[in-house]
C-alpha atoms as a PDB file:
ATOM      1  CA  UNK A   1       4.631   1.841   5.186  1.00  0.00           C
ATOM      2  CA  UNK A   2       1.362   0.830   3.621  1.00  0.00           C
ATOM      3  CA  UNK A   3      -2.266   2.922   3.674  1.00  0.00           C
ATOM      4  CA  UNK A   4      -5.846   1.853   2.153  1.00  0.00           C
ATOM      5  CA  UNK A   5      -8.761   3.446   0.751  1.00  0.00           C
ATOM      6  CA  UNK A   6     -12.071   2.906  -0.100  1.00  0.00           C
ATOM      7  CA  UNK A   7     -13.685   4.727  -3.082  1.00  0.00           C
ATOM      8  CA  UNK A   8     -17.267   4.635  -3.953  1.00  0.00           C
ATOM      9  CA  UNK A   9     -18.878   4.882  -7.335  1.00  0.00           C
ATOM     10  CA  UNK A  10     -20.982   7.860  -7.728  1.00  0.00           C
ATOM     11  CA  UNK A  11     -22.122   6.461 -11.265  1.00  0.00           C
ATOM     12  CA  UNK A  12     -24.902   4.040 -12.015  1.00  0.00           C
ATOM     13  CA  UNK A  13     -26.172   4.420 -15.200  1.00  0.00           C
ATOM     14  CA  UNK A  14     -24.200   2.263 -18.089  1.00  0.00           C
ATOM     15  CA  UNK A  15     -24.152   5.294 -20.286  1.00  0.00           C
ATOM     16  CA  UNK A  16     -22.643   8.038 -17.624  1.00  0.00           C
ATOM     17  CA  UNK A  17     -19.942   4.531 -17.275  1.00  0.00           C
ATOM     18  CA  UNK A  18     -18.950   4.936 -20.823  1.00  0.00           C
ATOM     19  CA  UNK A  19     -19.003   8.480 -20.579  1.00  0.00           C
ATOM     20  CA  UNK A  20     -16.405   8.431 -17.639  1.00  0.00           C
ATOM     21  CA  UNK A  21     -14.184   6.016 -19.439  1.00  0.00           C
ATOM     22  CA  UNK A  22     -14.147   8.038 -22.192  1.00  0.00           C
ATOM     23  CA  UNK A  23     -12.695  11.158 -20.490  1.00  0.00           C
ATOM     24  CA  UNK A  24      -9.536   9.133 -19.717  1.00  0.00           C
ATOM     25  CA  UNK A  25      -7.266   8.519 -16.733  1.00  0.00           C
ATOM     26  CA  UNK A  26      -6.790  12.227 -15.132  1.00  0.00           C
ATOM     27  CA  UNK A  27      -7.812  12.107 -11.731  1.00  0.00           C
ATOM     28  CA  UNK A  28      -9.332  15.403 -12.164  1.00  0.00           C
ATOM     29  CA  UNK A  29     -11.939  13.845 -14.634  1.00  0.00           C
ATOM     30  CA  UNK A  30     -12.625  10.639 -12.318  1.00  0.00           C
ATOM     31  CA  UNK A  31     -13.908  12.872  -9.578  1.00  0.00           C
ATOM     32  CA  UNK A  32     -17.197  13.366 -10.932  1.00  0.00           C
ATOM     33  CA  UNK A  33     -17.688   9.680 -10.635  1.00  0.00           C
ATOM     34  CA  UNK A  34     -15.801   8.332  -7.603  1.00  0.00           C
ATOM     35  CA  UNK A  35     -15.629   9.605  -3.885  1.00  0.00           C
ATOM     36  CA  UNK A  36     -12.866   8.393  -1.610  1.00  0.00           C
ATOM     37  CA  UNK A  37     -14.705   7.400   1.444  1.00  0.00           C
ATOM     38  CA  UNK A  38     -12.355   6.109   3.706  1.00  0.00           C
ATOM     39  CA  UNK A  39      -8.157   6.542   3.753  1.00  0.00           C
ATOM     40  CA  UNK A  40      -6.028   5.301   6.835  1.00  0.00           C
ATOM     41  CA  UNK A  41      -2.547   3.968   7.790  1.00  0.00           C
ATOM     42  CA  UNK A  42      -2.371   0.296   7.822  1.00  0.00           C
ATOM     43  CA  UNK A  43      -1.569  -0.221  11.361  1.00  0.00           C
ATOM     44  CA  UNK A  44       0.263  -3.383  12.703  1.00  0.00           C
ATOM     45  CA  UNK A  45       2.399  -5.079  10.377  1.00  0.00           C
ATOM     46  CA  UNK A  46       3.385  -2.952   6.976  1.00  0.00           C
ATOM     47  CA  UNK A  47       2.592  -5.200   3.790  1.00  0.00           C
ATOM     48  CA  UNK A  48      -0.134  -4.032   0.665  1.00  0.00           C
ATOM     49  CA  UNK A  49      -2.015  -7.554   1.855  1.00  0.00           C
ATOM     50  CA  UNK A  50      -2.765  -6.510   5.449  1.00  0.00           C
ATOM     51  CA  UNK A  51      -3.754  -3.124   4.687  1.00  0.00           C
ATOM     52  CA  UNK A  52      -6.102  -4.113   1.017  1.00  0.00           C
ATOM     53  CA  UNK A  53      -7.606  -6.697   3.675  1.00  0.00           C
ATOM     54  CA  UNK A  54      -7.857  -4.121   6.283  1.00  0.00           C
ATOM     55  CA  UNK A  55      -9.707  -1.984   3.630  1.00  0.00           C
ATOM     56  CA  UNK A  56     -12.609  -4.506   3.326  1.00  0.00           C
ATOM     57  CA  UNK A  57     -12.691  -5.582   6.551  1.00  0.00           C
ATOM     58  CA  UNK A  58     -13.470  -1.966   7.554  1.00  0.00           C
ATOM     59  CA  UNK A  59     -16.427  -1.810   4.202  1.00  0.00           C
ATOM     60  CA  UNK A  60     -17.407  -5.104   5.352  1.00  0.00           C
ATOM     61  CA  UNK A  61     -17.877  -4.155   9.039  1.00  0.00           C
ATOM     62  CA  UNK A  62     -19.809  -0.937   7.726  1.00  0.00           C
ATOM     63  CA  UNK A  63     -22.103  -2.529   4.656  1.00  0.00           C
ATOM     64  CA  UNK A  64     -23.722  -5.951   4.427  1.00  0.00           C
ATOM     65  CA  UNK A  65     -24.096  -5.636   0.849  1.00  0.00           C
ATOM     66  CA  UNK A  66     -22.087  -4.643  -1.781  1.00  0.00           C
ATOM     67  CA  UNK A  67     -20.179  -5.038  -4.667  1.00  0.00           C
ATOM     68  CA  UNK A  68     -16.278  -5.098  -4.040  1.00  0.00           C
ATOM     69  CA  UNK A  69     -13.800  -4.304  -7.107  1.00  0.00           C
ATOM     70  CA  UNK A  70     -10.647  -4.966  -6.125  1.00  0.00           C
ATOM     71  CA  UNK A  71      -7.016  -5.703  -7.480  1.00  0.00           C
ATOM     72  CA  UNK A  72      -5.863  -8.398  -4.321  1.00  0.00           C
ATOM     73  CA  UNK A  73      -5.748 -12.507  -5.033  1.00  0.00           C
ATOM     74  CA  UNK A  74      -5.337 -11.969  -1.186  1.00  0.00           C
ATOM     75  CA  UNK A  75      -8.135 -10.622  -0.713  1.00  0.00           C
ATOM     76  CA  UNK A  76     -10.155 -12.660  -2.574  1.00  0.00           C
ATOM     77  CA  UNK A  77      -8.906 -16.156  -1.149  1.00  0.00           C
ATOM     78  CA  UNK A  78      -8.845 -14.216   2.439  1.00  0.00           C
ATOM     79  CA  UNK A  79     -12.749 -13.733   2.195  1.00  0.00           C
ATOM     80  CA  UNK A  80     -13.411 -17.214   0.488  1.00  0.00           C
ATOM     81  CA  UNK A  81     -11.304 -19.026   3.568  1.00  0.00           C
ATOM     82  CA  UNK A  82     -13.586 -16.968   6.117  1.00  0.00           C
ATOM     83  CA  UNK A  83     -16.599 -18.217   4.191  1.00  0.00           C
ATOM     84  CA  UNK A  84     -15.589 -22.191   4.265  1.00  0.00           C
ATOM     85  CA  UNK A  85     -15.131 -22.239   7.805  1.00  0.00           C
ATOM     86  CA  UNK A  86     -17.358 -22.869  10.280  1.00  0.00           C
ATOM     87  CA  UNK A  87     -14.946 -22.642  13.340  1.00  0.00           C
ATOM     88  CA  UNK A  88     -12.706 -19.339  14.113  1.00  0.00           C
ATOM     89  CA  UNK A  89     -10.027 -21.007  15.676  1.00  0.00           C
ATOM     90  CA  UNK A  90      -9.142 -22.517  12.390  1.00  0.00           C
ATOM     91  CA  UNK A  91      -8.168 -18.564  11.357  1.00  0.00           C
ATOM     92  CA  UNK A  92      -5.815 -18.393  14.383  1.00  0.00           C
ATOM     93  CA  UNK A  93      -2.533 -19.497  12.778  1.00  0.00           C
ATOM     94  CA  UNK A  94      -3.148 -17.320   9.438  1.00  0.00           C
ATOM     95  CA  UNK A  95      -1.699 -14.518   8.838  1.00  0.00           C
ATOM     96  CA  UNK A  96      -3.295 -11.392   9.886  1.00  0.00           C
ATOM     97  CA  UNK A  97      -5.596 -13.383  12.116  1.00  0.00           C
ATOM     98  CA  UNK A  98      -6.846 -10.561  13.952  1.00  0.00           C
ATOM     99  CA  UNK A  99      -8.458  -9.173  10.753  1.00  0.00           C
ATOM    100  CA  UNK A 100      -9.972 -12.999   9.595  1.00  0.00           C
ATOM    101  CA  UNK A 101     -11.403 -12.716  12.990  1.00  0.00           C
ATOM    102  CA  UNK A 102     -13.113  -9.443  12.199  1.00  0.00           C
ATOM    103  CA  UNK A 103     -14.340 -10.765   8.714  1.00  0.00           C
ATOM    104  CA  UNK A 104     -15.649 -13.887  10.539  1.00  0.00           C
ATOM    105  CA  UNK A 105     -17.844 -11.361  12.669  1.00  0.00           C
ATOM    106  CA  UNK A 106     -18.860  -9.176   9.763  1.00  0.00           C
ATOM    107  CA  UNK A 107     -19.884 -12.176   6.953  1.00  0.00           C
ATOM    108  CA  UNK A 108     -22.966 -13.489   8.542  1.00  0.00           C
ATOM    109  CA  UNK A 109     -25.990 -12.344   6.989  1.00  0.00           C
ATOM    110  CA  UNK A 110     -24.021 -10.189   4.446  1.00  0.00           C
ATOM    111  CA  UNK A 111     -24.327 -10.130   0.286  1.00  0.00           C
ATOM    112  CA  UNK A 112     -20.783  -9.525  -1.004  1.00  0.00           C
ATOM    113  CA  UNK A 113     -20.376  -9.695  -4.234  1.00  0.00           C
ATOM    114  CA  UNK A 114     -15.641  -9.572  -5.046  1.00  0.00           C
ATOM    115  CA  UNK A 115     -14.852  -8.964  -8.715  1.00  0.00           C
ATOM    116  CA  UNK A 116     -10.990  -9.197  -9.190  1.00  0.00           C
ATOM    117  CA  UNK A 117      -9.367  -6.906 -11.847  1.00  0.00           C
ATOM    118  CA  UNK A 118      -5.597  -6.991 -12.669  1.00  0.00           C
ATOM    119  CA  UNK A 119      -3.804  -4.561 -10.973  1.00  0.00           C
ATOM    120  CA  UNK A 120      -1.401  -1.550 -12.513  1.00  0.00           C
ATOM    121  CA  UNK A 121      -3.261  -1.989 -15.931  1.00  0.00           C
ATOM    122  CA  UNK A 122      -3.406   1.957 -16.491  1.00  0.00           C
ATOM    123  CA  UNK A 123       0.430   1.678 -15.032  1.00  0.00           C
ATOM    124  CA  UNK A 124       1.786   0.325 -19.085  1.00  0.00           C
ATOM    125  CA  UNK A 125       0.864  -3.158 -18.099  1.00  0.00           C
ATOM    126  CA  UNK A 126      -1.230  -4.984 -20.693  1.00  0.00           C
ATOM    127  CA  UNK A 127      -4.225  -6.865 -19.060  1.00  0.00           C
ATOM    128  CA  UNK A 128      -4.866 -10.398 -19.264  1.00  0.00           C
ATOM    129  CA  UNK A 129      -8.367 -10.350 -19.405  1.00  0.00           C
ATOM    130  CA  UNK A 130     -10.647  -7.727 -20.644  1.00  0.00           C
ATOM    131  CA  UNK A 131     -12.742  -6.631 -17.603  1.00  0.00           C
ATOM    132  CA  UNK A 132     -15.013  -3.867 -17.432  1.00  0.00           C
ATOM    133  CA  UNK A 133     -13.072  -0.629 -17.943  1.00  0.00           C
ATOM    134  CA  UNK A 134     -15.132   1.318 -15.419  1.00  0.00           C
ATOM    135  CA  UNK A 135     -13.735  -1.142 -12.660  1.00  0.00           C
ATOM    136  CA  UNK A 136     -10.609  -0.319 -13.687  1.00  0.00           C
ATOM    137  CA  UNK A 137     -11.001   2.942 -13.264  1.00  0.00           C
ATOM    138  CA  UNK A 138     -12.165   2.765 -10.063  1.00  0.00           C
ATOM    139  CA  UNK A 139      -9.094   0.580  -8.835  1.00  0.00           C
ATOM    140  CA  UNK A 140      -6.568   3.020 -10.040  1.00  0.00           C
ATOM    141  CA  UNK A 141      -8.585   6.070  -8.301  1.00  0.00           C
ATOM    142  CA  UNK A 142      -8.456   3.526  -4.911  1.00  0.00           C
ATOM    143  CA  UNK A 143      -4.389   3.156  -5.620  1.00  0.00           C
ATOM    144  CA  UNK A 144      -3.795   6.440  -5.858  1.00  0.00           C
ATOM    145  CA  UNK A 145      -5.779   7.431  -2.822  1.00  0.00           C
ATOM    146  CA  UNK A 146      -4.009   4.661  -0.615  1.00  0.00           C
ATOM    147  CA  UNK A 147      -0.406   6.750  -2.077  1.00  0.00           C
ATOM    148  CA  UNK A 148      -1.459  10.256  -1.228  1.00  0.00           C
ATOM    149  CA  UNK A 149      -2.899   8.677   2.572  1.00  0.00           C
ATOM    150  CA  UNK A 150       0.719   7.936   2.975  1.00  0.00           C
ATOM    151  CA  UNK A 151       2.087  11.313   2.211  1.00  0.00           C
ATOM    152  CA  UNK A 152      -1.104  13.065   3.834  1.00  0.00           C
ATOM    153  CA  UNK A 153      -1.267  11.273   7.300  1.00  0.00           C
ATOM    154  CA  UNK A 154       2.410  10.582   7.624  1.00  0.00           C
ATOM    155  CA  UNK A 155       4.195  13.680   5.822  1.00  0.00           C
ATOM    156  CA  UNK A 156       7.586  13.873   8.128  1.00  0.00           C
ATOM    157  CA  UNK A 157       8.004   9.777   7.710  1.00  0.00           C
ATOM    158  CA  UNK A 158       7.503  10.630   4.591  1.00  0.00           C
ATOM    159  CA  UNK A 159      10.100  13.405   4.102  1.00  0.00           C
ATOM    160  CA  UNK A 160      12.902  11.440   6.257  1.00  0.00           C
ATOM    161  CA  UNK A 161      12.579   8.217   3.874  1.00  0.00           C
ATOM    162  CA  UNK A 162      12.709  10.317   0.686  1.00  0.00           C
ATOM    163  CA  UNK A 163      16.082  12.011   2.126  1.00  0.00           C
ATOM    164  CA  UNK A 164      17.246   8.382   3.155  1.00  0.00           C
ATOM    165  CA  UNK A 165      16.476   7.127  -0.616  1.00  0.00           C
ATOM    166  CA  UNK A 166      18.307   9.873  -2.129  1.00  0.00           C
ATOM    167  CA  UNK A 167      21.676   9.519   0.259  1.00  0.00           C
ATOM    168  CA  UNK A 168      20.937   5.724  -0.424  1.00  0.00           C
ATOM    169  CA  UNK A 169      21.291   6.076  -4.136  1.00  0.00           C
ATOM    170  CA  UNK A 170      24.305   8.690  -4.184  1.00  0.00           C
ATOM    171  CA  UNK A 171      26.120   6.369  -1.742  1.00  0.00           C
ATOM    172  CA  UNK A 172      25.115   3.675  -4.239  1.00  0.00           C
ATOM    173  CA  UNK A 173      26.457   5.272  -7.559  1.00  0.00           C
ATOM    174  CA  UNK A 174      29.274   6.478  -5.210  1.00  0.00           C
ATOM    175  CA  UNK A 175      30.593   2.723  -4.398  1.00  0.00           C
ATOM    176  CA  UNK A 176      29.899   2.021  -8.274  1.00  0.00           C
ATOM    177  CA  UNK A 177      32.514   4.478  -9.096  1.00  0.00           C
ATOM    178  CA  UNK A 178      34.660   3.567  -6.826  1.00  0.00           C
ATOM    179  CA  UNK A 179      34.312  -0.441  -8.242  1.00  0.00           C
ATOM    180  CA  UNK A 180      34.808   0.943 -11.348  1.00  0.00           C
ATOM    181  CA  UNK A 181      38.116   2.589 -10.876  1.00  0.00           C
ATOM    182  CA  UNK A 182      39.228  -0.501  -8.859  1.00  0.00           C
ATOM    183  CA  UNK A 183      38.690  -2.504 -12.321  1.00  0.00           C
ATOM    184  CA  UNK A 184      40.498   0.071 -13.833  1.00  0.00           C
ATOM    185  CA  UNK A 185      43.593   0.409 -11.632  1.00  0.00           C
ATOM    186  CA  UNK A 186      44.032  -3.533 -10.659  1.00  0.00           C
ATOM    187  CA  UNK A 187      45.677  -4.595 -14.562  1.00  0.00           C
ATOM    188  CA  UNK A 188      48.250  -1.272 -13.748  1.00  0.00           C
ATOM    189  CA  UNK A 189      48.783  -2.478 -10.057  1.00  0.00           C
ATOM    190  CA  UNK A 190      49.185  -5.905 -11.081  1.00  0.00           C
ATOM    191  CA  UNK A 191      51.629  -4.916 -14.112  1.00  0.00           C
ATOM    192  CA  UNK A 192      53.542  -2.183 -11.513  1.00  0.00           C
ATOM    193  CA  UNK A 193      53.988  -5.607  -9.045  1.00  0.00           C
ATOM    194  CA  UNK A 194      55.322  -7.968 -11.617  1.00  0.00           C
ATOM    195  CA  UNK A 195      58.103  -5.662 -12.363  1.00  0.00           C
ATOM    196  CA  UNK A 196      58.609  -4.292  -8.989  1.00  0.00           C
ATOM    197  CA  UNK A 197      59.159  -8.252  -8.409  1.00  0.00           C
ATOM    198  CA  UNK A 198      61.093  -8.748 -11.235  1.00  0.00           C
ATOM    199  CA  UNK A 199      63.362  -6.194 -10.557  1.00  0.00           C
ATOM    200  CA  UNK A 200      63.835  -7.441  -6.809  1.00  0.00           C
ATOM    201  CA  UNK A 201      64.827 -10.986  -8.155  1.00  0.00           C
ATOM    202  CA  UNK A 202      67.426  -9.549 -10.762  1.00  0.00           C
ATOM    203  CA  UNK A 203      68.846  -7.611  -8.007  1.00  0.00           C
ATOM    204  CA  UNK A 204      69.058 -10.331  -5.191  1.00  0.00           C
ATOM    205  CA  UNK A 205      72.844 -10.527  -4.363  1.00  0.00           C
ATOM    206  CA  UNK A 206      74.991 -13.982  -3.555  1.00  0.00           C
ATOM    207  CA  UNK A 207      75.395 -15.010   0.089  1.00  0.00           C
ATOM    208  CA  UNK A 208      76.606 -13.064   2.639  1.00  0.00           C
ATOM    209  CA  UNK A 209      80.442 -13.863   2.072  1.00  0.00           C
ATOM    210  CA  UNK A 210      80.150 -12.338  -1.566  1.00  0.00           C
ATOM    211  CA  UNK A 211      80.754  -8.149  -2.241  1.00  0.00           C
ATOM    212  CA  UNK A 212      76.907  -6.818  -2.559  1.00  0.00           C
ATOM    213  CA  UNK A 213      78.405  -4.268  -4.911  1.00  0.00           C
ATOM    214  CA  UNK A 214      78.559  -6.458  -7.839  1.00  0.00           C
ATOM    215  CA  UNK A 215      76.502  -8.089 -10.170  1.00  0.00           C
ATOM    216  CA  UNK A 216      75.448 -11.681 -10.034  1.00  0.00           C
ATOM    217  CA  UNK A 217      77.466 -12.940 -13.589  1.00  0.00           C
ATOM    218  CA  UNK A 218      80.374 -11.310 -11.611  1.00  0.00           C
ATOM    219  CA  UNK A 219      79.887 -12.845  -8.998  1.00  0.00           C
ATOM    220  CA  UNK A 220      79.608 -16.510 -10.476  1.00  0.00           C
ATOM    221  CA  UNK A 221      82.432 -15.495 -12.265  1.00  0.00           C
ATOM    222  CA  UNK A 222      84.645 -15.140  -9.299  1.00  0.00           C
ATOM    223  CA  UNK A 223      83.320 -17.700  -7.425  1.00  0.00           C
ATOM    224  CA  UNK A 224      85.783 -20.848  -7.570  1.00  0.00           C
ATOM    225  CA  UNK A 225      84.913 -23.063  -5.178  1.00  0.00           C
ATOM    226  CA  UNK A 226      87.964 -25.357  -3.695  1.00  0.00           C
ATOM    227  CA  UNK A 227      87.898 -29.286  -4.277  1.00  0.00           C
ATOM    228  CA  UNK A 228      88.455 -31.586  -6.995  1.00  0.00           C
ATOM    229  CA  UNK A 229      85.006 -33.097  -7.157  1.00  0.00           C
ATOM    230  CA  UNK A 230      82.704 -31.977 -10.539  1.00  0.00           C
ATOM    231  CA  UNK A 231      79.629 -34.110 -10.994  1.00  0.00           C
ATOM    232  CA  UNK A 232      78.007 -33.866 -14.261  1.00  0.00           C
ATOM    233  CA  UNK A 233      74.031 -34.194 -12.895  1.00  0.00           C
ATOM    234  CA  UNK A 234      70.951 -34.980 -15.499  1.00  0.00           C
ATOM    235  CA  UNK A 235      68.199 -33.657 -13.631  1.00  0.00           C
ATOM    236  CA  UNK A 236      64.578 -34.407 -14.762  1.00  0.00           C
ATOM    237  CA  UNK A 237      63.352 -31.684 -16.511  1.00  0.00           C
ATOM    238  CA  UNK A 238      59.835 -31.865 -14.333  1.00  0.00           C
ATOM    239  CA  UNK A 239      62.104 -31.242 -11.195  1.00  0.00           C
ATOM    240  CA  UNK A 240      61.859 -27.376 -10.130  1.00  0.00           C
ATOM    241  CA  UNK A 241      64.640 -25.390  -8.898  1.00  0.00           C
ATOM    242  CA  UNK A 242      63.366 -22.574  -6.741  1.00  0.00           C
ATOM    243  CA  UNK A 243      65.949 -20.221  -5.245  1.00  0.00           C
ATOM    244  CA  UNK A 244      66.610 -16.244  -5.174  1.00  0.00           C
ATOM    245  CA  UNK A 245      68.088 -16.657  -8.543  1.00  0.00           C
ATOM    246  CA  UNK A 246      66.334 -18.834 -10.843  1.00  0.00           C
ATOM    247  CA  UNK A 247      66.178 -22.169 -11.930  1.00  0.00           C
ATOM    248  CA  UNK A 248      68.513 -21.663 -14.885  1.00  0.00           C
ATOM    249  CA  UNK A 249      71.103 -20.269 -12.474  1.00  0.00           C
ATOM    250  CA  UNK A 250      70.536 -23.003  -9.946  1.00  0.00           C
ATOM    251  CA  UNK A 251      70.636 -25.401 -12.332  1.00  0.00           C
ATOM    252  CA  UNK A 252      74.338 -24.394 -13.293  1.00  0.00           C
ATOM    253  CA  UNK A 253      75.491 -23.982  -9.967  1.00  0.00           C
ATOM    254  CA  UNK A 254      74.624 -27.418  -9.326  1.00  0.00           C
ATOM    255  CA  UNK A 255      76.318 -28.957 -12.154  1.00  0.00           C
ATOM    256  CA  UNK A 256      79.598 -27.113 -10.814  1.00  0.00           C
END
């Protein structure tokens, strides 16, 4: 969900500028020097471009001349495109067309003047260039009217995503617990397997036709198969003998 506003500058004078920087960042002290015109929901798609461009199409529509201050690149190239073109239809694949169109109305025979400050600077971003303080000012008291048009014009939206964040980010830390105690568990369940395994293959009995009751050396030890034939085999040692009972075991019974 995205919102706008338009503030004006009640201050003209360089030195009542200075004065207002001086007094800091508290919204309290900017009110002196700034009035919030104009607040609304960004209607039609939700993105901070369509509703920043929505905010000076509507100051556009209403003033032929003024002095814009504003944080967007988007709105900045938005207005410059309008400008360059001669023919609307050109505007028609853009995105937010609808508002170009307006802009394309409002431009002729207006005196816009678009200075572009960085945008979050009072936020503990450092700024890349060193524009006018004042300006910046007057962007952050814009940003923080946009945020309280959300909560002021939409409050139960408001309330129902807040409750949705928080069961969002229990269920999250939830499921991170629970991945966490999967790591933790897997190297047991993994050791409890290999000897649940090992275990099954010491216990595997002969065929069918030998007592279950005893042990595999007693059984080998019994068995004494009838026939004169012995073959004494040399088996590669890359060959694998896979049966019930080993390959040492199969080995041997082989040989005999």
């Amino acid at each position: 969900m995205a919102a706008w506003a338009i503030v004006l500058s009640n201050v003209v004078e360089d030195e009542d500028k200075i004065r207002t920087v001086n007094q800091g960042v508290q919204i309290d002290n900017l009110s002196s020097s700034f009035s919030t015109v104009a607040v609304a929901r960004c209607h039609g798609q939700q993105s901070v471009d369509r509703a920043e461009l929505l905010a000076v199409t509507h100051l556009f529509e209403q003033w032929n001349r003024t002095r814009l201050v504003t944080d967007s690149d988007y709105v900045r190239k938005s207005v410059n495109a309008v400008l360059q073109t001669s023919d609307v239809t050109t505007l028609a694949m853009k995105p937010n067309a609808d508002l170009l169109y307006r802009l394309f109305a409002a431009l002729p025979n207006s005196d816009h003047q678009i200075i572009k400050v960085e945008s979050h600077v009072l936020e503990g971003r450092i700024p890349k260039q060193n524009h006018e303080p004042f300006y910046i000012l007057g962007n952050f008291v814009a940003d923080q009217a946009a945020k309280q048009a959300n909560r002021q014009l939409a409050p139960d939206l408001i309330k129902q995503w807040e409750s949705e964040l928080e069961q969002y980010t229990q269920d999250r830390l939830r499921l991170r617990d629970l991945y966490k105690l999967l790591l933790e568990v897997q190297p047991q369940r993994a050791k409890l397997e290999h000897n649940r395994q090992a275990a099954r293959s010491q216990q595997m009995s002969m065929p069918d036709s030998y007592p279950k009751h005893k042990t595999l050396p007693q059984q080998l030890a019994e068995w004494s198969p009838e026939g004169t034939w012995q073959f004494n085999l040399h088996w590669p040692s890359n060959i694998t003998w896979k049966s019930p009972w080993g390959e040492e075991v199969m080995s041997v019974a082989i040989q005999w």
